[in-house]
C-alpha atoms as a PDB file:
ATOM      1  CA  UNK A   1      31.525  72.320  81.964  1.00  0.00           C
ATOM      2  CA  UNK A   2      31.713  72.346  78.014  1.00  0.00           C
ATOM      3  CA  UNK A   3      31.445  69.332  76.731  1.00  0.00           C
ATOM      4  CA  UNK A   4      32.897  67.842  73.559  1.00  0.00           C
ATOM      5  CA  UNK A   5      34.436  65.006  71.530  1.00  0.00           C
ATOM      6  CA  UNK A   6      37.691  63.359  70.113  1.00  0.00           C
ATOM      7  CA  UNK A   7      36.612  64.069  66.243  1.00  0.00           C
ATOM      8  CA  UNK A   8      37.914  62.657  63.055  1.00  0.00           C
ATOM      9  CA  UNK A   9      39.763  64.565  60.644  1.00  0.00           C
ATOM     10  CA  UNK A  10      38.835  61.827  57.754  1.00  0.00           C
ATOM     11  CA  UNK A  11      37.985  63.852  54.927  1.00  0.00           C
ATOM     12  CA  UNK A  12      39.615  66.918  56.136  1.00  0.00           C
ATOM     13  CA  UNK A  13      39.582  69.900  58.908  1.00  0.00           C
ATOM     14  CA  UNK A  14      36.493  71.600  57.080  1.00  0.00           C
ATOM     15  CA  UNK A  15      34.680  68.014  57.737  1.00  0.00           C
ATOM     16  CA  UNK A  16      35.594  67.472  61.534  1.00  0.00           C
ATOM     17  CA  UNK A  17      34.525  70.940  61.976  1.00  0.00           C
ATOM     18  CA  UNK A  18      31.123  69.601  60.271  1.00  0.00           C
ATOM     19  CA  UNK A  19      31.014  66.761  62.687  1.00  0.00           C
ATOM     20  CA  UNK A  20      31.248  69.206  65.597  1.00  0.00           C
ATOM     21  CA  UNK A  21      28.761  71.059  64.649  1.00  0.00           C
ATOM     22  CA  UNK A  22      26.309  68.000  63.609  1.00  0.00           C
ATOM     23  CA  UNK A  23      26.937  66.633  67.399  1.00  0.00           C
ATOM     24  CA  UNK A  24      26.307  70.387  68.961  1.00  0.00           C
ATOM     25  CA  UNK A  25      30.034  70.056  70.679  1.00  0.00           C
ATOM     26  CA  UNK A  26      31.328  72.590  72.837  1.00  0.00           C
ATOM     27  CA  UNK A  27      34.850  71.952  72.564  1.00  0.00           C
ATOM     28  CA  UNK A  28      36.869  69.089  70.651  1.00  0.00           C
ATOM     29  CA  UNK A  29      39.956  67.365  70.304  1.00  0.00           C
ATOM     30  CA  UNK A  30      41.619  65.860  67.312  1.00  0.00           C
ATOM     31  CA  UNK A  31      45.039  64.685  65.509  1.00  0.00           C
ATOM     32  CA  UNK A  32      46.118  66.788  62.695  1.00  0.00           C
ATOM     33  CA  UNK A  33      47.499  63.584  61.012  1.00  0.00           C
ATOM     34  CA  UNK A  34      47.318  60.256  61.162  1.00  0.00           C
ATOM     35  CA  UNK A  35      48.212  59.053  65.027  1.00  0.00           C
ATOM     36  CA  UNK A  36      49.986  55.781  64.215  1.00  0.00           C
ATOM     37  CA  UNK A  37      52.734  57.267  61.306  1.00  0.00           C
ATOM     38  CA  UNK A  38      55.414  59.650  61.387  1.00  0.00           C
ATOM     39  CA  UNK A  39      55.218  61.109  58.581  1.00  0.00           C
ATOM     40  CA  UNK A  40      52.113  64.287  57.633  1.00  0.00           C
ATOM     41  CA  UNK A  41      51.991  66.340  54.778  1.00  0.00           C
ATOM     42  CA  UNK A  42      51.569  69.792  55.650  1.00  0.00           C
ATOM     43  CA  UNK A  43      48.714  71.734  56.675  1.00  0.00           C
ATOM     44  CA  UNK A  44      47.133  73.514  53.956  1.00  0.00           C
ATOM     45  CA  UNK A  45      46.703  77.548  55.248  1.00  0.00           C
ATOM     46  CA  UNK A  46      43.815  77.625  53.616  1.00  0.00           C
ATOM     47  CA  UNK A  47      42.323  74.544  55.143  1.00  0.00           C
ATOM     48  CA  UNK A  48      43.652  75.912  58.713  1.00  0.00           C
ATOM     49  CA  UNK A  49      42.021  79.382  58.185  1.00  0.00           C
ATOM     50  CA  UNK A  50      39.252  77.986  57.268  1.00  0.00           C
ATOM     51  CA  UNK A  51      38.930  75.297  60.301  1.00  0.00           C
ATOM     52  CA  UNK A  52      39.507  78.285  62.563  1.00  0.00           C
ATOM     53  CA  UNK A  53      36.755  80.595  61.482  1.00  0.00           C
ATOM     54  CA  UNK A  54      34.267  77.349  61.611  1.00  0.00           C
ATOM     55  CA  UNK A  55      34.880  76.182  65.038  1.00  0.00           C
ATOM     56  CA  UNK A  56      34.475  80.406  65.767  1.00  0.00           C
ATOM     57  CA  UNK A  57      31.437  80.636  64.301  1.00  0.00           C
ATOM     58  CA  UNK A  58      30.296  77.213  65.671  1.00  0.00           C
ATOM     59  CA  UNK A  59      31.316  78.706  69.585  1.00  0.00           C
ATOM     60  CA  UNK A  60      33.155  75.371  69.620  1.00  0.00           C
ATOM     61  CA  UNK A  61      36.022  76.269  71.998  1.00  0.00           C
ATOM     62  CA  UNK A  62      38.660  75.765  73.333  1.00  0.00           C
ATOM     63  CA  UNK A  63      40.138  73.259  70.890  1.00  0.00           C
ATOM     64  CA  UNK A  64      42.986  70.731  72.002  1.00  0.00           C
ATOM     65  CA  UNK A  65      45.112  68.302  69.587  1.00  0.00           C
ATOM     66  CA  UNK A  66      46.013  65.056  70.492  1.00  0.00           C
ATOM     67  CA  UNK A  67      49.688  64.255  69.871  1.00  0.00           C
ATOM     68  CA  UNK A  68      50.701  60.836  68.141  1.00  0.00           C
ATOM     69  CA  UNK A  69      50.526  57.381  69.768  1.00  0.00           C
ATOM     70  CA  UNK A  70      54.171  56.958  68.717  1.00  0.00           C
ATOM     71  CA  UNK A  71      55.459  59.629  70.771  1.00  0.00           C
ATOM     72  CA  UNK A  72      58.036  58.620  73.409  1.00  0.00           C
ATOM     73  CA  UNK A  73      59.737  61.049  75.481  1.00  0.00           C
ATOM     74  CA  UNK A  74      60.779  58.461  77.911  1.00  0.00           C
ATOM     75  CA  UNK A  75      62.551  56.299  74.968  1.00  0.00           C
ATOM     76  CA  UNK A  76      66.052  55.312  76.338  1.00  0.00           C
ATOM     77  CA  UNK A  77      66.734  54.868  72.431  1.00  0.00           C
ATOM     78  CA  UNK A  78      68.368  57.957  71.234  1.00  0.00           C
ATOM     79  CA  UNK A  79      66.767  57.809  67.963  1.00  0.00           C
ATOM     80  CA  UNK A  80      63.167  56.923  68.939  1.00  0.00           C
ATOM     81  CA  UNK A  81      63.612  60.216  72.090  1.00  0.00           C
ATOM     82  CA  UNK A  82      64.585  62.262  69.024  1.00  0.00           C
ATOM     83  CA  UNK A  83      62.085  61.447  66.413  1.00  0.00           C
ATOM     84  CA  UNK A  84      59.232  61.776  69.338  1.00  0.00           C
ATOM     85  CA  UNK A  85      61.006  65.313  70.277  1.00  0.00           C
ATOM     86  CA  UNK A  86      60.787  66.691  66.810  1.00  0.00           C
ATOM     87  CA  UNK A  87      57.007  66.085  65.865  1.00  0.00           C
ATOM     88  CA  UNK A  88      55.462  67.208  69.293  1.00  0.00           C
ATOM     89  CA  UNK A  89      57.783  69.906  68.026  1.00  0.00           C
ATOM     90  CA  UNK A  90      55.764  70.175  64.774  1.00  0.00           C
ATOM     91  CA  UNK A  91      52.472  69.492  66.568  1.00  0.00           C
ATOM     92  CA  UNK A  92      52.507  72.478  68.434  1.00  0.00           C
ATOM     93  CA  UNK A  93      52.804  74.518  65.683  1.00  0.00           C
ATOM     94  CA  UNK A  94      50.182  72.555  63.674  1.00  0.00           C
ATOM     95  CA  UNK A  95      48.388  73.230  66.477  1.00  0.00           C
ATOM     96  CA  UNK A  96      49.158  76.597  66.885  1.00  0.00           C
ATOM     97  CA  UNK A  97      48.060  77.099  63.195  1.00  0.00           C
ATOM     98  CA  UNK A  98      44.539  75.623  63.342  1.00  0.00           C
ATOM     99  CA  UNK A  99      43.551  77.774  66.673  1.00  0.00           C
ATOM    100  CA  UNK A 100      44.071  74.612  69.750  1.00  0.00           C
ATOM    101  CA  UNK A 101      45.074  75.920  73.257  1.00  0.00           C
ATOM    102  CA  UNK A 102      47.096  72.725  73.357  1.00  0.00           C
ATOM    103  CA  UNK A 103      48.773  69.591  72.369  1.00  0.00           C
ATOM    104  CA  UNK A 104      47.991  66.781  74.819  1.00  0.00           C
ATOM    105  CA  UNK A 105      50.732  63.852  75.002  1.00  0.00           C
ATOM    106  CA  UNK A 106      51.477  60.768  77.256  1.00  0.00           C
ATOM    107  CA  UNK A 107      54.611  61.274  78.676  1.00  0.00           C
ATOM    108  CA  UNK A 108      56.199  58.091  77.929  1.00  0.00           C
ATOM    109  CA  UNK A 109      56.783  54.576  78.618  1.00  0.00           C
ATOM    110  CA  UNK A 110      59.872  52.801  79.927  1.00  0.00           C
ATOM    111  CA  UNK A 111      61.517  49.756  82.406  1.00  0.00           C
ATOM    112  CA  UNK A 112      62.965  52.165  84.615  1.00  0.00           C
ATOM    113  CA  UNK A 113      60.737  54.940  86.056  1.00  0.00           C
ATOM    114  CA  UNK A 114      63.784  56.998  87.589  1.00  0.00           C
ATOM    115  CA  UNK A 115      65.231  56.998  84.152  1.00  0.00           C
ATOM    116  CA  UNK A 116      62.045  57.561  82.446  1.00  0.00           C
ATOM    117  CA  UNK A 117      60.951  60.580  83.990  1.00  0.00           C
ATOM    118  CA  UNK A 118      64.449  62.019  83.987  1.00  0.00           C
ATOM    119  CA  UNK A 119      63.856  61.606  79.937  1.00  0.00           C
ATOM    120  CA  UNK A 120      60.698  62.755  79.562  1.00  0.00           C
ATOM    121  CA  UNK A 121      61.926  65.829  81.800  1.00  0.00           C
ATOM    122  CA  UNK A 122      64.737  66.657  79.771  1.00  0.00           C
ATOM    123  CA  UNK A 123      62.990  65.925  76.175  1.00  0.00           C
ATOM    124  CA  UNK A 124      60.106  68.381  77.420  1.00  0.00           C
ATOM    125  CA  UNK A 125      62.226  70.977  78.195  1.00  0.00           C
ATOM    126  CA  UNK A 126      63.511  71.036  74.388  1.00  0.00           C
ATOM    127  CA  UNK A 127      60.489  70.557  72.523  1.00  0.00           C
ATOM    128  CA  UNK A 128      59.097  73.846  74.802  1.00  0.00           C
ATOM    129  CA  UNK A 129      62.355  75.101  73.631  1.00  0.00           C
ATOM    130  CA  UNK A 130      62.071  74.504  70.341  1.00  0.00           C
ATOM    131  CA  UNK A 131      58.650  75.236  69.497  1.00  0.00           C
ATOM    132  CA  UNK A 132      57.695  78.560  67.958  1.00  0.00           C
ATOM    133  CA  UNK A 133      54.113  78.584  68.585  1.00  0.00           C
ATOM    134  CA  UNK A 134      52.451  79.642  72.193  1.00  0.00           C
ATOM    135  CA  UNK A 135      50.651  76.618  72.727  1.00  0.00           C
ATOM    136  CA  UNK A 136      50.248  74.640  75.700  1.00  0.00           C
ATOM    137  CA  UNK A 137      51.711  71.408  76.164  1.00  0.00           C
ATOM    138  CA  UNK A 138      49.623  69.444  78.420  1.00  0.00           C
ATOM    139  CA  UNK A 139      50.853  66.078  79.695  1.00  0.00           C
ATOM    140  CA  UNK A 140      48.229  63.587  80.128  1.00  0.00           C
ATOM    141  CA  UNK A 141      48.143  61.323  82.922  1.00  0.00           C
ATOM    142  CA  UNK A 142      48.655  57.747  82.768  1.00  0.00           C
ATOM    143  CA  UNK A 143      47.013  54.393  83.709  1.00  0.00           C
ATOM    144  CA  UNK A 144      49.296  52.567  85.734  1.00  0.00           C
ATOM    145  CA  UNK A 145      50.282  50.574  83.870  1.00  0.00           C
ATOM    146  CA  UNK A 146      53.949  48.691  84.453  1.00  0.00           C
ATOM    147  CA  UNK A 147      56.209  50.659  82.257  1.00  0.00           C
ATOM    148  CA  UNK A 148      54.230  54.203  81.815  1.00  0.00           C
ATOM    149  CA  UNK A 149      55.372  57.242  83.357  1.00  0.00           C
ATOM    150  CA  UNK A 150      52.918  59.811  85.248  1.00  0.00           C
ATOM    151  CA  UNK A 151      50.328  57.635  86.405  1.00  0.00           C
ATOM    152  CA  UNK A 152      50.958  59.307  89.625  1.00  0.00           C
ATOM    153  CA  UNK A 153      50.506  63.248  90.407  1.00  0.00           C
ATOM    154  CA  UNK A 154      54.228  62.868  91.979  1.00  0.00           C
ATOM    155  CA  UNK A 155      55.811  62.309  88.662  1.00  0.00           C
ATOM    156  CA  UNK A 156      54.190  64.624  86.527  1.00  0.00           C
ATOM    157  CA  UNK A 157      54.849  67.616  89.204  1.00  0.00           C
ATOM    158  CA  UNK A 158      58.686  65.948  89.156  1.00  0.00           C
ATOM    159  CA  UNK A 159      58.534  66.918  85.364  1.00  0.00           C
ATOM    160  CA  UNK A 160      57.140  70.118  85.573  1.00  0.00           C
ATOM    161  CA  UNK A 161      59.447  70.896  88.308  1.00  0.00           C
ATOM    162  CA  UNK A 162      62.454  69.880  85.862  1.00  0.00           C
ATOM    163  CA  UNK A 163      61.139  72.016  83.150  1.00  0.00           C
ATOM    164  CA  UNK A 164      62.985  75.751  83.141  1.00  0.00           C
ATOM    165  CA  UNK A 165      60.058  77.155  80.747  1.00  0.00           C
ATOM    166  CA  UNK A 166      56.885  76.143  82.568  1.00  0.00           C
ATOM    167  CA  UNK A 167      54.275  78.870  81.477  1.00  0.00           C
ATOM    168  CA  UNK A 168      53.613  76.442  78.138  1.00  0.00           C
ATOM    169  CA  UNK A 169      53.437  73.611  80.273  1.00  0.00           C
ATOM    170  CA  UNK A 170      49.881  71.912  81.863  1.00  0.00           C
ATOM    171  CA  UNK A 171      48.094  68.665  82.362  1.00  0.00           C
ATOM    172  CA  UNK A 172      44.796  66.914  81.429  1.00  0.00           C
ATOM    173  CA  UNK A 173      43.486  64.540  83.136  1.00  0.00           C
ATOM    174  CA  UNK A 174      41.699  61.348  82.254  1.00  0.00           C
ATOM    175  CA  UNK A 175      39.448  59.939  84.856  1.00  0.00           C
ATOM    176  CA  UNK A 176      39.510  56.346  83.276  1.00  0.00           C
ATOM    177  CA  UNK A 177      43.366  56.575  83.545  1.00  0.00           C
ATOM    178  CA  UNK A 178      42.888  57.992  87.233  1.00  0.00           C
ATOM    179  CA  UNK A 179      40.561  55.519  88.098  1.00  0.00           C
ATOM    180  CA  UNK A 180      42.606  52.657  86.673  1.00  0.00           C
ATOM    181  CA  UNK A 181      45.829  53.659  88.289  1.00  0.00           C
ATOM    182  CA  UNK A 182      43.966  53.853  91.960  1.00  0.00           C
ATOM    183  CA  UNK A 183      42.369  56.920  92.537  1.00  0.00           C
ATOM    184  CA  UNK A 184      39.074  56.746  93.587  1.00  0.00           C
ATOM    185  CA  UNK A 185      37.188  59.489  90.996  1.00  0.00           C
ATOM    186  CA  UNK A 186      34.020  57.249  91.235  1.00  0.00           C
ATOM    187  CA  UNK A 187      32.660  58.926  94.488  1.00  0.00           C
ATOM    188  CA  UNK A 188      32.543  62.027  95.439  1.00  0.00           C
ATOM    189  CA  UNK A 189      34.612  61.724  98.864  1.00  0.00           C
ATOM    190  CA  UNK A 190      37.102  60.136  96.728  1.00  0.00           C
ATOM    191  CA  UNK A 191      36.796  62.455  94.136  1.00  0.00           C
ATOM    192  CA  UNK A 192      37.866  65.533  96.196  1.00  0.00           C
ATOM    193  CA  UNK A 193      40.636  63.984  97.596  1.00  0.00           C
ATOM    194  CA  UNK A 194      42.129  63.383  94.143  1.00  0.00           C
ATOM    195  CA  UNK A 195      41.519  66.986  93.885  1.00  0.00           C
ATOM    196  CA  UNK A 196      43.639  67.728  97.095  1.00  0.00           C
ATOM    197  CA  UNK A 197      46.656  65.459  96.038  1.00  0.00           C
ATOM    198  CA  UNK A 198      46.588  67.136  93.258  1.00  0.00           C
ATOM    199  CA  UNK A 199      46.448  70.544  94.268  1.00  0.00           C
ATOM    200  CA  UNK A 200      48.705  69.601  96.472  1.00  0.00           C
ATOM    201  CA  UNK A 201      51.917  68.252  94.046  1.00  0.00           C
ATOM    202  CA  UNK A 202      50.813  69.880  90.956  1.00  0.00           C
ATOM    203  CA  UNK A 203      48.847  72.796  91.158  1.00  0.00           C
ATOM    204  CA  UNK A 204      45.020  73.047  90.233  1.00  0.00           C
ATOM    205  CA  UNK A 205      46.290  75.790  88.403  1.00  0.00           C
ATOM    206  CA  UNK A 206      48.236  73.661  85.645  1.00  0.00           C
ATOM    207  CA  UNK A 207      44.640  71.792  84.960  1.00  0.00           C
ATOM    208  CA  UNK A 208      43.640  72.957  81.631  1.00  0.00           C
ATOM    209  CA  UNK A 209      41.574  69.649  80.244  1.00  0.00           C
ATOM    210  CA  UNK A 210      39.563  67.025  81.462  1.00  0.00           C
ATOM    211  CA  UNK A 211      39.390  63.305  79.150  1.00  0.00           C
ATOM    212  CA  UNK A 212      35.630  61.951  80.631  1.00  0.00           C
ATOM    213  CA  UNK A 213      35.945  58.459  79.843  1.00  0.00           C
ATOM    214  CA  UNK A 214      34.603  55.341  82.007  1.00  0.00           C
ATOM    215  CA  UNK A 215      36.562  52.269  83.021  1.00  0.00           C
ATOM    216  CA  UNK A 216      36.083  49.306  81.727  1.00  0.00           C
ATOM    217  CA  UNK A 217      38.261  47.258  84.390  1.00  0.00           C
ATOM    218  CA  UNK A 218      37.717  47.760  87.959  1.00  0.00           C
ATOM    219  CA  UNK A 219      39.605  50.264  90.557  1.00  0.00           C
ATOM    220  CA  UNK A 220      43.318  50.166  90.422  1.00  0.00           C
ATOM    221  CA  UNK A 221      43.686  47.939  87.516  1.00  0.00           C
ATOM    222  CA  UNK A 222      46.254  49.681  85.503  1.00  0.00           C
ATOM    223  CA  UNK A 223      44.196  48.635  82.503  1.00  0.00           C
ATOM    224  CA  UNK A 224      44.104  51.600  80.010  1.00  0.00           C
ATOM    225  CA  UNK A 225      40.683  50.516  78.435  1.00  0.00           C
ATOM    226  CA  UNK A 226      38.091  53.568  77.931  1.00  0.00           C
ATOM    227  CA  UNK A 227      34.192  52.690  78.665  1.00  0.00           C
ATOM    228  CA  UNK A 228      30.775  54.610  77.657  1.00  0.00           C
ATOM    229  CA  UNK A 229      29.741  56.517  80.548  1.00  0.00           C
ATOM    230  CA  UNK A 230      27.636  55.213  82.964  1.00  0.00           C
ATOM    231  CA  UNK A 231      28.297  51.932  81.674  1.00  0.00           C
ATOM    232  CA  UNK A 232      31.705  50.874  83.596  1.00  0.00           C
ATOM    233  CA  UNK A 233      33.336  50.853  86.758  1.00  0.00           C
ATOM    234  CA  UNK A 234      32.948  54.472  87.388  1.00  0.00           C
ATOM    235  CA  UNK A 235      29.309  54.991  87.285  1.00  0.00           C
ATOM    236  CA  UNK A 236      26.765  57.452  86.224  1.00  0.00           C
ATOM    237  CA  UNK A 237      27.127  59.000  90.102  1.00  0.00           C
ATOM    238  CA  UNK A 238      31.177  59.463  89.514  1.00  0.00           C
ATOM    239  CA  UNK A 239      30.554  61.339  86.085  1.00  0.00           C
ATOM    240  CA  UNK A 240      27.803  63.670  88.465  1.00  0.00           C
ATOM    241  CA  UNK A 241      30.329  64.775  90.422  1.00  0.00           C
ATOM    242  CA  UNK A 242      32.928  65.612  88.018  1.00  0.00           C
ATOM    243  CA  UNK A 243      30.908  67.253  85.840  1.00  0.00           C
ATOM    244  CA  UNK A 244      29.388  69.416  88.422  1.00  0.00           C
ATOM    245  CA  UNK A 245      32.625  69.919  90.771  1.00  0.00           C
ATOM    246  CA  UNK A 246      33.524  73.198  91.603  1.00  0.00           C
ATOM    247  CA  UNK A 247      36.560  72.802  91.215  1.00  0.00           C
ATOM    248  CA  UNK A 248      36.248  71.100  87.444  1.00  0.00           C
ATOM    249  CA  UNK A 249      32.954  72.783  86.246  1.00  0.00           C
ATOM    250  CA  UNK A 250      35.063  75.806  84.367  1.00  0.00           C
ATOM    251  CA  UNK A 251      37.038  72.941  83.049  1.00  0.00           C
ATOM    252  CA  UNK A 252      35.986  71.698  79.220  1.00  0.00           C
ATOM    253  CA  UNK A 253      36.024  67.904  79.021  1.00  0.00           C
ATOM    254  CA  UNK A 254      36.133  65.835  75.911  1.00  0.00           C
ATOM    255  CA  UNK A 255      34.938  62.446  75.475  1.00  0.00           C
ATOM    256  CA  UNK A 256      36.947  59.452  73.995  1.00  0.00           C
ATOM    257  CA  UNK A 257      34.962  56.849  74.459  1.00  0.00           C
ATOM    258  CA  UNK A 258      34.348  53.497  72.213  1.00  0.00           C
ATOM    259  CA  UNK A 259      33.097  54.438  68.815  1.00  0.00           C
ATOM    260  CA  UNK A 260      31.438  51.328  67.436  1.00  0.00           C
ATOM    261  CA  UNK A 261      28.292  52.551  66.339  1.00  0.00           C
ATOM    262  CA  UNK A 262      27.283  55.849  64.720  1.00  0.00           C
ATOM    263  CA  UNK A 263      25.214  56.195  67.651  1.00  0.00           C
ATOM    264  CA  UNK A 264      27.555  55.593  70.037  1.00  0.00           C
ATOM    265  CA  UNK A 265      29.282  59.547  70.493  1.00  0.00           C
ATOM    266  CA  UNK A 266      25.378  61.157  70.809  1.00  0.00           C
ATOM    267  CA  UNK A 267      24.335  58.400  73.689  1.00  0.00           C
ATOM    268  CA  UNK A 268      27.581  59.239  75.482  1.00  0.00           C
ATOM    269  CA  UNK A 269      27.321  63.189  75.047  1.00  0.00           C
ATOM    270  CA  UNK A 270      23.577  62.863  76.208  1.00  0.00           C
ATOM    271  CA  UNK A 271      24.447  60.850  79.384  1.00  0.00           C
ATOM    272  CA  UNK A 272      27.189  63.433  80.289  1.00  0.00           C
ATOM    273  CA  UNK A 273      24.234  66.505  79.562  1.00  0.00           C
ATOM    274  CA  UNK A 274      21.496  64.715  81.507  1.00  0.00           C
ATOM    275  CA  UNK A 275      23.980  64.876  84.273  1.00  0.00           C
ATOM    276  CA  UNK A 276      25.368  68.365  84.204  1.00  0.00           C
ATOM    277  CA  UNK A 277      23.655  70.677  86.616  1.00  0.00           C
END
């Protein structure tokens, strides 16, 4: 499994690529603006080209974008569903300029999930529609908790299902969020029958990107809070068997764990290499 990081784009593309590079990752994920606004100036070509021949140079591949936090493709409000449609829109192709394989996104959150997912459905379909660039669009699972959609493998393979274009269309996978909305990743009996439910509504196939994050809350909490590995509810024994799976091994997996410390991202990188076979 390659191994990598959420990285900062403070200062620039040229200095997350840096930061890579300084922290030996594999493969990384990052925003290409500033996750809590919607507005972004655009990206500079230059800055793009640039990015792209670093991470190439670095081997630091694949390369995934993380879509805003204001993104809502389950908003009943017409205005919110359409502002959310437009910059996934836009991040594909910023994404599509600086190299990633894929934007990933959280499908949504709303009071009623029959009505959710049918908007999330429907608002996916466009922004495939819409985009020009080839990238993926990988739909993240969710935690559980009350109002988010596809915290269950039925409801994201009802989207994909919905979708007319589906070739662009994929998932990641966050085993805090798996763990938290009941799935029992932290063993490895439990772990492979996640992968056979999965299989099973989705498709292994659509797998493109594993989050490796630990749980802070126990089992089935529906609490979305991320926890340094080995250090939560999961376990160092859980991360062994994900990271060596068969089935997720080919798989790269990017950490997005608790950044309070500048030590913090090398002591959870080393835990997950100490335990990759």
């Amino acid at each position: 499994m390659r191994i990598g990081l959420h990285v900062s784009i403070a200062g620039g593309l040229a200095r997350a690529c840096a930061r890579a590079r300084a922290l030996r990752c594999e493969t990384i994920q990052l925003f290409t603006r500033s996750p809590r606004g919607w507005q972004a100036p655009p990206l500079d070509p230059e800055g793009a080209a640039a990015f792209r021949s670093g991470t190439g140079a670095a081997g630091i591949a694949p390369v995934f974008v993380h879509a805003p936090y204001l993104v809502n493709l389950a908003a009943a409000d017409r205005g919110l569903a359409a502002r959310s449609r437009r910059m996934l829109v836009e991040e594909l192709d910023r994404a599509g300029a600086i190299g990633a394989l894929g934007v990933v996104v959280h499908p949504g959150r709303s009071p009623d999930r029959a009505q959710g997912l049918a908007r999330v459905t429907r608002e996916v379909s466009r922004v495939i529609r819409h985009s020009r660039a080839g990238t993926l669009l990988l739909l993240e699972n969710t935690a559980g908790a009350r109002t988010d959609i596809g915290s269950r493998f039925e409801e994201l393979a009802a989207v994909i299902a919905g979708v007319p274009n589906r070739d662009r269309l994929g998932v990641t996978l966050d085993t805090a969020h798996l763990f938290a909305a009941g799935y029992e990743v932290h063993t490895r009996a439990g772990l492979d029958a996640t992968l056979r439910d999965f299989d099973a509504t989705v498709g292994l196939g659509r797998l493109h990107l594993l989050h490796l994050n630990d749980s802070r809350f126990p089992l089935a909490s529906g609490r979305d809070r991320h926890w340094h590995i080995g250090r939560g509810e999961i376990g160092l024994d859980g991360f062994r068997a994900v990271v060596n799976h068969p089935l997720l091994r080919h798989l790269p997996g990017i950490l997005e764990t608790p950044r309070a410390a500048a030590t913090d991202d090398r002591r959870n990188l080393a835990a997950l290499r100490r335990l990759r076979a």
